[in-house]
Protein backbone atom coordinates (compact mmCIF):
# COMPACT_ATOMS: atom_id res chain seq x y z
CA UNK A 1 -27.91 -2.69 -10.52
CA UNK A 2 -24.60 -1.09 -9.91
CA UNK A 3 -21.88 -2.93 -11.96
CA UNK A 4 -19.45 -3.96 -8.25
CA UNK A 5 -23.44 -5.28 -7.26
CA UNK A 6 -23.41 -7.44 -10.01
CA UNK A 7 -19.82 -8.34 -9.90
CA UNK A 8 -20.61 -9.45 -6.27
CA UNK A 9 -23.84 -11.14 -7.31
CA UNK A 10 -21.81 -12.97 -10.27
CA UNK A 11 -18.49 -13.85 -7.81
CA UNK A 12 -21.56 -15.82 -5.53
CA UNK A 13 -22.73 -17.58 -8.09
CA UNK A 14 -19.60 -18.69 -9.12
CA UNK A 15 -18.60 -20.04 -6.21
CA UNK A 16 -22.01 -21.69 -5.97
CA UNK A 17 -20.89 -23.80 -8.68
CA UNK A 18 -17.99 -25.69 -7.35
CA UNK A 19 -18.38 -29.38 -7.21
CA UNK A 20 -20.72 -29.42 -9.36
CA UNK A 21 -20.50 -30.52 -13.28
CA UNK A 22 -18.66 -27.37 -14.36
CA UNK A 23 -15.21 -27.67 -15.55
CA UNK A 24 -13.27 -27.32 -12.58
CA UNK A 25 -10.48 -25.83 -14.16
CA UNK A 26 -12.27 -23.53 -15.97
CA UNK A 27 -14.58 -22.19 -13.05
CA UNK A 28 -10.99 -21.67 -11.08
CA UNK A 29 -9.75 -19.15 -13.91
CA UNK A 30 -12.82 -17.21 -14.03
CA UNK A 31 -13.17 -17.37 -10.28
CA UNK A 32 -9.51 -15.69 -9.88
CA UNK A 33 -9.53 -12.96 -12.58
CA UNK A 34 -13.01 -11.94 -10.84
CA UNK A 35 -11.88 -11.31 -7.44
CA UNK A 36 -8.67 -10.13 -8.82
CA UNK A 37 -10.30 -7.32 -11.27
CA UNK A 38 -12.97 -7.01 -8.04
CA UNK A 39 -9.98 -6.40 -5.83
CA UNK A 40 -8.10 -3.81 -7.95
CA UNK A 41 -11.17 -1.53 -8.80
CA UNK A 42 -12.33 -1.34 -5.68
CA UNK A 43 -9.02 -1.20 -3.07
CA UNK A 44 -6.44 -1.12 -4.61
CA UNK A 45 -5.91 0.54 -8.21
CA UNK A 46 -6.99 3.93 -8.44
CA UNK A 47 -9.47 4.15 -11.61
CA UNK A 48 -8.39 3.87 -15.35
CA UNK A 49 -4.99 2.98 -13.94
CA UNK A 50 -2.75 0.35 -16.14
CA UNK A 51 -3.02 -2.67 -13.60
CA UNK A 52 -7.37 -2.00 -13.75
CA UNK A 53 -7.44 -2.24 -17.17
CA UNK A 54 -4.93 -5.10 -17.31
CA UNK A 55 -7.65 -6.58 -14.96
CA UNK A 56 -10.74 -5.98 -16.87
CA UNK A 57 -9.36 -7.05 -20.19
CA UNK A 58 -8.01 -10.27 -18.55
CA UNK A 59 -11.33 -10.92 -16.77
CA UNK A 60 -12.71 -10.48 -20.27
CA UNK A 61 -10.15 -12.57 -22.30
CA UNK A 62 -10.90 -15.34 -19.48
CA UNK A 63 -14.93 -15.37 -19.87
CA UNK A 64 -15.11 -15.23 -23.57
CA UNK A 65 -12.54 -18.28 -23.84
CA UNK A 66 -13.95 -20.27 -20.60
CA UNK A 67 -14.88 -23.64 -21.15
CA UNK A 68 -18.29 -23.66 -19.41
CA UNK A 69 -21.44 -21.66 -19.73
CA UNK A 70 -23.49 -20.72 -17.12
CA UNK A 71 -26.93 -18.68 -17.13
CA UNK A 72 -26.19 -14.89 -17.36
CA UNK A 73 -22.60 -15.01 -18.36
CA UNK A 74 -23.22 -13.22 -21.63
CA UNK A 75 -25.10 -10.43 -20.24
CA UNK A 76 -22.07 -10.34 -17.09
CA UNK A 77 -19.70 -10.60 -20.37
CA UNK A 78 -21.32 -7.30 -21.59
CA UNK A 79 -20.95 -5.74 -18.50
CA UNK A 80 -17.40 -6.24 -18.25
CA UNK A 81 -17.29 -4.75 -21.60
CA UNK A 82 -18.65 -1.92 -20.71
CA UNK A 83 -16.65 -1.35 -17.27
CA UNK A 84 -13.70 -1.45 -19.44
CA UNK A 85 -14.46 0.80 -21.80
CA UNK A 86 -15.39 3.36 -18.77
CA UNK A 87 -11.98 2.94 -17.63
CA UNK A 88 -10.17 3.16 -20.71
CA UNK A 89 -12.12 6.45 -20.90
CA UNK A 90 -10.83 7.59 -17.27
CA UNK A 91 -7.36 6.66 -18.23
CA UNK A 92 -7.53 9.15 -21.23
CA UNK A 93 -8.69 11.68 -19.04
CA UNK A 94 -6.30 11.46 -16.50
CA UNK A 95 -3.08 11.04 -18.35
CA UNK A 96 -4.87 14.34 -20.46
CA UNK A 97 -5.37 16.79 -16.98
CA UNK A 98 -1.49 15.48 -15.80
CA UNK A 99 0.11 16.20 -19.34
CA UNK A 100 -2.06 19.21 -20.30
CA UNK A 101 -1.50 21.02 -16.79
CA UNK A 102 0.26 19.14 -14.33
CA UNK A 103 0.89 21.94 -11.81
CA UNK A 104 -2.97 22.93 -11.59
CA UNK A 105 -3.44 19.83 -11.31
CA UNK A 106 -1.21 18.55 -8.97
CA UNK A 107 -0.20 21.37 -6.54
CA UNK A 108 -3.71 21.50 -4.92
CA UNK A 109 -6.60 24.47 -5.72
CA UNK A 110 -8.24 26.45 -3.21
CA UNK A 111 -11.23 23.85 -3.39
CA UNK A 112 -8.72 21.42 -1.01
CA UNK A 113 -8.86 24.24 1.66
CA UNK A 114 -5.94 24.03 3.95
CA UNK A 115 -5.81 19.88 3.60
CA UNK A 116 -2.34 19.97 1.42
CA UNK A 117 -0.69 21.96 3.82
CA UNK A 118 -2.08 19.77 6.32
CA UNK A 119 -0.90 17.03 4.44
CA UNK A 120 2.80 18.11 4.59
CA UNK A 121 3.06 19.31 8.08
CA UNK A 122 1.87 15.74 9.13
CA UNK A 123 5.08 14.53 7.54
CA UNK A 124 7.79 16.02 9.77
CA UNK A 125 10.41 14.40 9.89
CA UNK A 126 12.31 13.54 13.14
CA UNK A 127 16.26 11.86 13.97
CA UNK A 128 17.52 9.97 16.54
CA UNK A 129 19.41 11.67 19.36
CA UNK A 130 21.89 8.94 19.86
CA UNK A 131 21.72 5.55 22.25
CA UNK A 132 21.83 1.72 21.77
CA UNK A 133 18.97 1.62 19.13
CA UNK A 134 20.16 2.36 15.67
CA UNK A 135 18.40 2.62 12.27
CA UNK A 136 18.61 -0.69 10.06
CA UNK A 137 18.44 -1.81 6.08
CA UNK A 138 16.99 -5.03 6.02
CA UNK A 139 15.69 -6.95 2.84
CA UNK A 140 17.59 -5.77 -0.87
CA UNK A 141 19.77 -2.71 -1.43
CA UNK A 142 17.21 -2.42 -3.95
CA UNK A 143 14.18 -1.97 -4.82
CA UNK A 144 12.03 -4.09 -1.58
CA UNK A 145 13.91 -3.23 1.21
CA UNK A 146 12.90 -1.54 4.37
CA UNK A 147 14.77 0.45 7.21
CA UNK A 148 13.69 -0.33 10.64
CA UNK A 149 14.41 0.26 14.53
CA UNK A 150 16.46 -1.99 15.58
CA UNK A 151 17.22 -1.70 19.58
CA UNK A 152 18.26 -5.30 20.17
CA UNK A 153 15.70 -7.22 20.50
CA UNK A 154 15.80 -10.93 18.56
CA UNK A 155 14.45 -11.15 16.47
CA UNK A 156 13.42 -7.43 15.36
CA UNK A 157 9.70 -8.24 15.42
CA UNK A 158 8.11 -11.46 16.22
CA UNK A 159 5.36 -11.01 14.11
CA UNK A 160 5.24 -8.85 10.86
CA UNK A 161 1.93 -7.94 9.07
CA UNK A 162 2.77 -7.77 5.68
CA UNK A 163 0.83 -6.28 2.22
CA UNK A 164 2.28 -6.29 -1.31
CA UNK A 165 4.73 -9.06 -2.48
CA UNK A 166 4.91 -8.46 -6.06
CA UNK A 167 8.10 -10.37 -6.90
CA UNK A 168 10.40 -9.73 -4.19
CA UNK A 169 9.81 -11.23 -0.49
CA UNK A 170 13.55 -10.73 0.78
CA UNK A 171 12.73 -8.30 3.52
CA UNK A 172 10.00 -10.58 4.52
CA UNK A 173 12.20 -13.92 4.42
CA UNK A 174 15.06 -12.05 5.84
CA UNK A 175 12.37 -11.15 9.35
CA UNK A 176 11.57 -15.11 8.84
CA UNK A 177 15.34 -16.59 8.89
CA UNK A 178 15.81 -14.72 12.03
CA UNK A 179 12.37 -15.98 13.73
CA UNK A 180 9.80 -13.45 13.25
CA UNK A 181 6.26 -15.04 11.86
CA UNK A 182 5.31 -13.65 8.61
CA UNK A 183 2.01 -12.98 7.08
CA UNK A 184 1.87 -11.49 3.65
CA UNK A 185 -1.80 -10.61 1.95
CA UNK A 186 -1.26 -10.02 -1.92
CA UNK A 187 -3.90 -10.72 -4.86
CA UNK A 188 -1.92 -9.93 -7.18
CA UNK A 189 0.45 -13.26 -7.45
CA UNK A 190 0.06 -17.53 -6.87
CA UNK A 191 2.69 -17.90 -4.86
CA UNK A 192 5.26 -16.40 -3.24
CA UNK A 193 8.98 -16.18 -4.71
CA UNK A 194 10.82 -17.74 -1.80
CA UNK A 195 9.25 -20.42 1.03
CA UNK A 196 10.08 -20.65 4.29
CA UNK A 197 7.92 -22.46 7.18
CA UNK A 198 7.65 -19.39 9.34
CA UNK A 199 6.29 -17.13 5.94
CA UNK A 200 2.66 -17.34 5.09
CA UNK A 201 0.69 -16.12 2.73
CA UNK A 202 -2.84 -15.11 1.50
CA UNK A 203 -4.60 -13.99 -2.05
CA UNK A 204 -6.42 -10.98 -0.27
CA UNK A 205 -5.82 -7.50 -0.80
CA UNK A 206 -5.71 -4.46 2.02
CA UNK A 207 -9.19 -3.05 2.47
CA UNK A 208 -11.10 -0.24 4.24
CA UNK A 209 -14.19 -2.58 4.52
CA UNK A 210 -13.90 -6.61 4.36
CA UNK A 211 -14.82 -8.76 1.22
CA UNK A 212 -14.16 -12.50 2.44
CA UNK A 213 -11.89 -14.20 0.01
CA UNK A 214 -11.06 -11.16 -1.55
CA UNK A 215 -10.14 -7.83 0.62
CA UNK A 216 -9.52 -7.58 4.19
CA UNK A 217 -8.89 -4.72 6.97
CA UNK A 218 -5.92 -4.32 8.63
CA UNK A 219 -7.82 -5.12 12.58
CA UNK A 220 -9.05 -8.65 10.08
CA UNK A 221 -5.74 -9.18 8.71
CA UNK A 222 -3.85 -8.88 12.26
CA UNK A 223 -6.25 -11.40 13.95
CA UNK A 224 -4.96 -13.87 11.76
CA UNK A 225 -1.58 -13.09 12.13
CA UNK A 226 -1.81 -13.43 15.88
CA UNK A 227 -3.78 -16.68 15.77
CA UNK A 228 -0.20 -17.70 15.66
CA UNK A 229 2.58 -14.88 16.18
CA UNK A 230 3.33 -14.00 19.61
CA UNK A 231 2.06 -10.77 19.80
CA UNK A 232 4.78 -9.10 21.89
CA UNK A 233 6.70 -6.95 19.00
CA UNK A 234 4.58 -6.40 16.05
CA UNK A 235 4.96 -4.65 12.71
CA UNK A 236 3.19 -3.71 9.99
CA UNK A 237 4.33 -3.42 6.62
CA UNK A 238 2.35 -1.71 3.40
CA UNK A 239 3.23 -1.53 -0.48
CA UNK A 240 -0.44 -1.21 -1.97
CA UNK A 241 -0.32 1.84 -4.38
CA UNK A 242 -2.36 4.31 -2.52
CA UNK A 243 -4.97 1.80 -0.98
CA UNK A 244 -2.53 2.73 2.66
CA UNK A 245 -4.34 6.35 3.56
CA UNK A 246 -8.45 4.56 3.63
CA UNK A 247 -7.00 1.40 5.48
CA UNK A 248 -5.23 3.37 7.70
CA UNK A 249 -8.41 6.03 8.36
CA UNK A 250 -10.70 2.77 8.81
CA UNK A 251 -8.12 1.35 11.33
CA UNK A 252 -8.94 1.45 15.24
CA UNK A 253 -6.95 4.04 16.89
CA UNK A 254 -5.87 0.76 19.52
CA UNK A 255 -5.76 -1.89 16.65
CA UNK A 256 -3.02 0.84 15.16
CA UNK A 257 -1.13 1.21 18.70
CA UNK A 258 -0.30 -2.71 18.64
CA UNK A 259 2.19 -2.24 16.10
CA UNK A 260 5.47 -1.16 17.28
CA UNK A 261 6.79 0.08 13.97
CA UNK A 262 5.30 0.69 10.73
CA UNK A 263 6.83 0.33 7.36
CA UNK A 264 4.88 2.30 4.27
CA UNK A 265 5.56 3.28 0.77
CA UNK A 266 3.20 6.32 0.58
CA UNK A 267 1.56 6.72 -2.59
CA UNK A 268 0.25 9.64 -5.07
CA UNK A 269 0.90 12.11 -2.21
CA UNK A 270 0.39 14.85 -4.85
CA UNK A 271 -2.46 13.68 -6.58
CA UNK A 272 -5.71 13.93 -5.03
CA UNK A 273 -7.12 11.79 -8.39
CA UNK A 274 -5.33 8.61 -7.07
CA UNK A 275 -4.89 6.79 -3.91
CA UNK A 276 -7.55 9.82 -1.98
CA UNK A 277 -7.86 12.90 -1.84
CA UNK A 278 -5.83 15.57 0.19
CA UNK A 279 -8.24 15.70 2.88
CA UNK A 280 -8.26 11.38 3.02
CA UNK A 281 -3.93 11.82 2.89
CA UNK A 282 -3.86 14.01 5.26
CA UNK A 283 -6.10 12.77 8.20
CA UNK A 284 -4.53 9.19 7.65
CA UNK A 285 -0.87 10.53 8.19
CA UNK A 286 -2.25 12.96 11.06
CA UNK A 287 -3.67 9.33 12.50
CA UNK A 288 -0.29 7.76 12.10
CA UNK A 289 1.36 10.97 13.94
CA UNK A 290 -0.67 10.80 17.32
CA UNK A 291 0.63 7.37 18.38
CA UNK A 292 4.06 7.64 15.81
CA UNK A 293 7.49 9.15 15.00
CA UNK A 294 8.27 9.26 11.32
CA UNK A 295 11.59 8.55 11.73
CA UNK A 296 12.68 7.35 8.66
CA UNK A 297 12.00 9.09 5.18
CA UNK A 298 13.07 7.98 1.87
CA UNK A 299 12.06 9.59 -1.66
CA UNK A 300 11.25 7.12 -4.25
CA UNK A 301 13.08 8.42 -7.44
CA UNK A 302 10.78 6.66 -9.76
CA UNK A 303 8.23 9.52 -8.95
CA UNK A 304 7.91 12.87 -9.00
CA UNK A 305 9.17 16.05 -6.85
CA UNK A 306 5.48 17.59 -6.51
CA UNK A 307 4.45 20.94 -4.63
CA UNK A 308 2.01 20.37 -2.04
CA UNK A 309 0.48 22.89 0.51
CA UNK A 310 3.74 24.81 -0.73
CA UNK A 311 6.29 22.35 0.13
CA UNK A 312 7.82 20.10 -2.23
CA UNK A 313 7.12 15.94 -1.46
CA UNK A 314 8.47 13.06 -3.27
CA UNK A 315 4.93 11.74 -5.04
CA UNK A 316 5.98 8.59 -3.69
CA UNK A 317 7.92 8.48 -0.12
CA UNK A 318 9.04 5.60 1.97
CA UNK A 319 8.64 5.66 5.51
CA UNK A 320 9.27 4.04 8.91
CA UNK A 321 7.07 5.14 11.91
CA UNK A 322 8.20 4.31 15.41
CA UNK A 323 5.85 3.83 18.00
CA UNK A 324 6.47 6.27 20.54
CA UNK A 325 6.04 3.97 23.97
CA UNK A 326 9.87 2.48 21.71
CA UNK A 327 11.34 6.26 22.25
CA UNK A 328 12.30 7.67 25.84
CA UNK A 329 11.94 11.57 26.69
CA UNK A 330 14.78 13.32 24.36
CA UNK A 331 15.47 10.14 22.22
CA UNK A 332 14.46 12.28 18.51
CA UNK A 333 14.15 15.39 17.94
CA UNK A 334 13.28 17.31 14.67
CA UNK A 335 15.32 16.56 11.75
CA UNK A 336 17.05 19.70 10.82
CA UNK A 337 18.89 17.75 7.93
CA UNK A 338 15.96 16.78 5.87
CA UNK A 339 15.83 14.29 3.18
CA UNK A 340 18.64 13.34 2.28
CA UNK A 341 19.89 9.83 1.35
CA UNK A 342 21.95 7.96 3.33
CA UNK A 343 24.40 5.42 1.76
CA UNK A 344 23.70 2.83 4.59
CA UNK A 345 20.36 3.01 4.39
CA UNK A 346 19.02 4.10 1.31
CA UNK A 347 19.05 2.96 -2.06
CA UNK A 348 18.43 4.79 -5.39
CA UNK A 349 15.10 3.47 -7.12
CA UNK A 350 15.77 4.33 -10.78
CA UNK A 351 19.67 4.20 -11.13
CA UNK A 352 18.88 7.11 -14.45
CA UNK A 353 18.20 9.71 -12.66
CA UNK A 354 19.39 11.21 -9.33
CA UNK A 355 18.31 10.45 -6.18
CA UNK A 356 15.48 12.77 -4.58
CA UNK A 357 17.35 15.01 -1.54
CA UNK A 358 14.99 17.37 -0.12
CA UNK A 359 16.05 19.54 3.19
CA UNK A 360 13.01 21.97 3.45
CA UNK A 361 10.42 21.45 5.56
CA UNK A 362 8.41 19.39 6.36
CA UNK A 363 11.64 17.14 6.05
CA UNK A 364 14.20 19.53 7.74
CA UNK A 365 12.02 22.61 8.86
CA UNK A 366 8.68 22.99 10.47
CA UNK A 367 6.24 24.80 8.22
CA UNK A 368 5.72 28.60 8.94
């Protein structure tokens, strides 16, 4: 049996249990660092990355000090075990390839075929021509805060798909003071850091295929957000370390058009090893750029400056797309500035080293 099988098998016979004579307290732990690790190794982390192994050794550290036995949890004990050595193993391996040759590695062979080149052309970036709509900050000057289109409406958004909380919900509680219904899906935390009767939130993570109670797709995930959001002026809004490109790819091409703006942090753009491969990178943002405008582009210093298809990306890039049926005839054209940080709008990730400015293409140029 394949080890997510039996972690599947194991999560259903946990929850079998409840109500019965097993600790309650106990089977809650074990049931939340399983669909947690379950969650992370299978959507969300890309393999032998820090948070999966934090996950497997927690799942671990929570069996083998449980309070409660139950038939088959040594041999499930072993298995996790084992799955953590494998990824302890693919950790080595990877942070090996990136510090041994991080170029080969990371600027794309001629086994991708023309998919990094691909990649970068899909992220042209475009500017406003001028008008009543403007270009917003909303949410912290740090790290957690997202520009948006803002062209009057009030609120912004009435309902905001949301994934990754982490910490920091400002942006999300900022959309909520002003009236727009909020619906975050993060695993990763109990609670949310601030409350407020219009924000809700769920323990799932972002998905390419459902896992109920654990994982969910975005057309899932906006069902339940309009079971109770007017659904007039909808965004969606994605932190989830790479898991955006296969939830975007699995995505309806009409569940996609019902958002009017989109709000990513784009992850491992130059590393096929994490997050997809160029091929999976490229076709999601080529996806996003039928129905969108990427009219918003922000390096995230933290990362690196990486050569892909033979133009240089931020590793990780924040983005807004605007739906197009937002733009008139003439309202953007092709930014011929590039990427370059604006004090308004943008704020520095990592305050040690200098902001990422880029004005080649695809940012200020069209590819040749």
């Amino acid at each position: 049996m394949r080890a997510d099988q039996a972690f599947r098998q194991y999560l259903r016979q946990l929850q079998q249990l409840a109500g019965t004579s097993i600790d309650p307290v106990a089977l809650r732990a074990v049931l939340s660092a399983l669909q947690k690790t379950m969650a992370d190794i299978q959507f969300v982390r890309p393999p032998g990355s820090k948070a999966t192994v934090q996950a497997f050794t927690h799942l671990r550290n929570v069996l083998t000090g449980s309070r409660f036995s139950v038939p088959g949890v040594k041999d499930f004990i072993n298995l996790v075990e084992t799955e953590l050595c494998k990824e302890l193993a693919v950790q080595r391996r990877v942070l090996q390839a990136e510090s041994i040759s991080p170029t080969l590695a990371l600027s794309g062979s001629s086994g991708d075929g023309d998919w990094p080149r691909r990649l970068a052309a899909a992220l042209r970036l475009f500017a406003p021509r001028g008008g009543p709509a403007a270009k917003r900050r909303m949410g912290p000057r740090s790290d957690g805060g997202y520009v948006v289109w803002d062209d009057g409406h009030r609120p912004v958004f009435t309902g905001l798909l949301s994934y990754g909380a982490d910490t920091n919900v400002d942006f999300e509680w900022e959309l909520a003071m002003t009236g727009t219904d909020v619906l975050v899906f993060d695993h990763t935390v109990e609670a949310l850091p601030r409350q407020h009767p219009k924000l809700r939130w769920r323990p799932e993570a972002l998905s390419d295929q459902p896992l109920p109670g654990t994982a969910g797709t975005i057309e899932e995930h906006l069902k339940q957000l309009l079971a109770f959001a007017n659904g007039s002026r909808i965004a969606l809004k994605a932190d989830v370390e790479g898991a955006e490109f296969a939830a975007i790819l699995s995505t309806p091409e009409e569940v996609l058009g019902r958002f009017d703006q989109i709000c990513l942090e784009l992850h491992w753009l130059g590393r096929p090893m994490r997050g997809g491969d160029y091929e999976t990178k490229a076709r999601a943002l080529e996806k996003l750029a039928d129905q969108f405008v990427l009219l918003h582009a922000h390096g995230n210093s933290y990362g690196d400056v990486l050569n892909v298809g033979g133009c240089q990306l931020p590793d990780v890039l924040e983005v807004l797309y605007v739906h197009k049926r937002l733009l008139p005839p003439g309202a953007t054209a092709p930014s011929d500035v590039g990427l370059v940080p604006d004090p308004l709008l943008d704020a520095n990730n990592c305050q040690f080293v200098p902001d990422i400015s880029l004005r080649s293409a695809p940012f200020g140029a069209d590819l040749e």
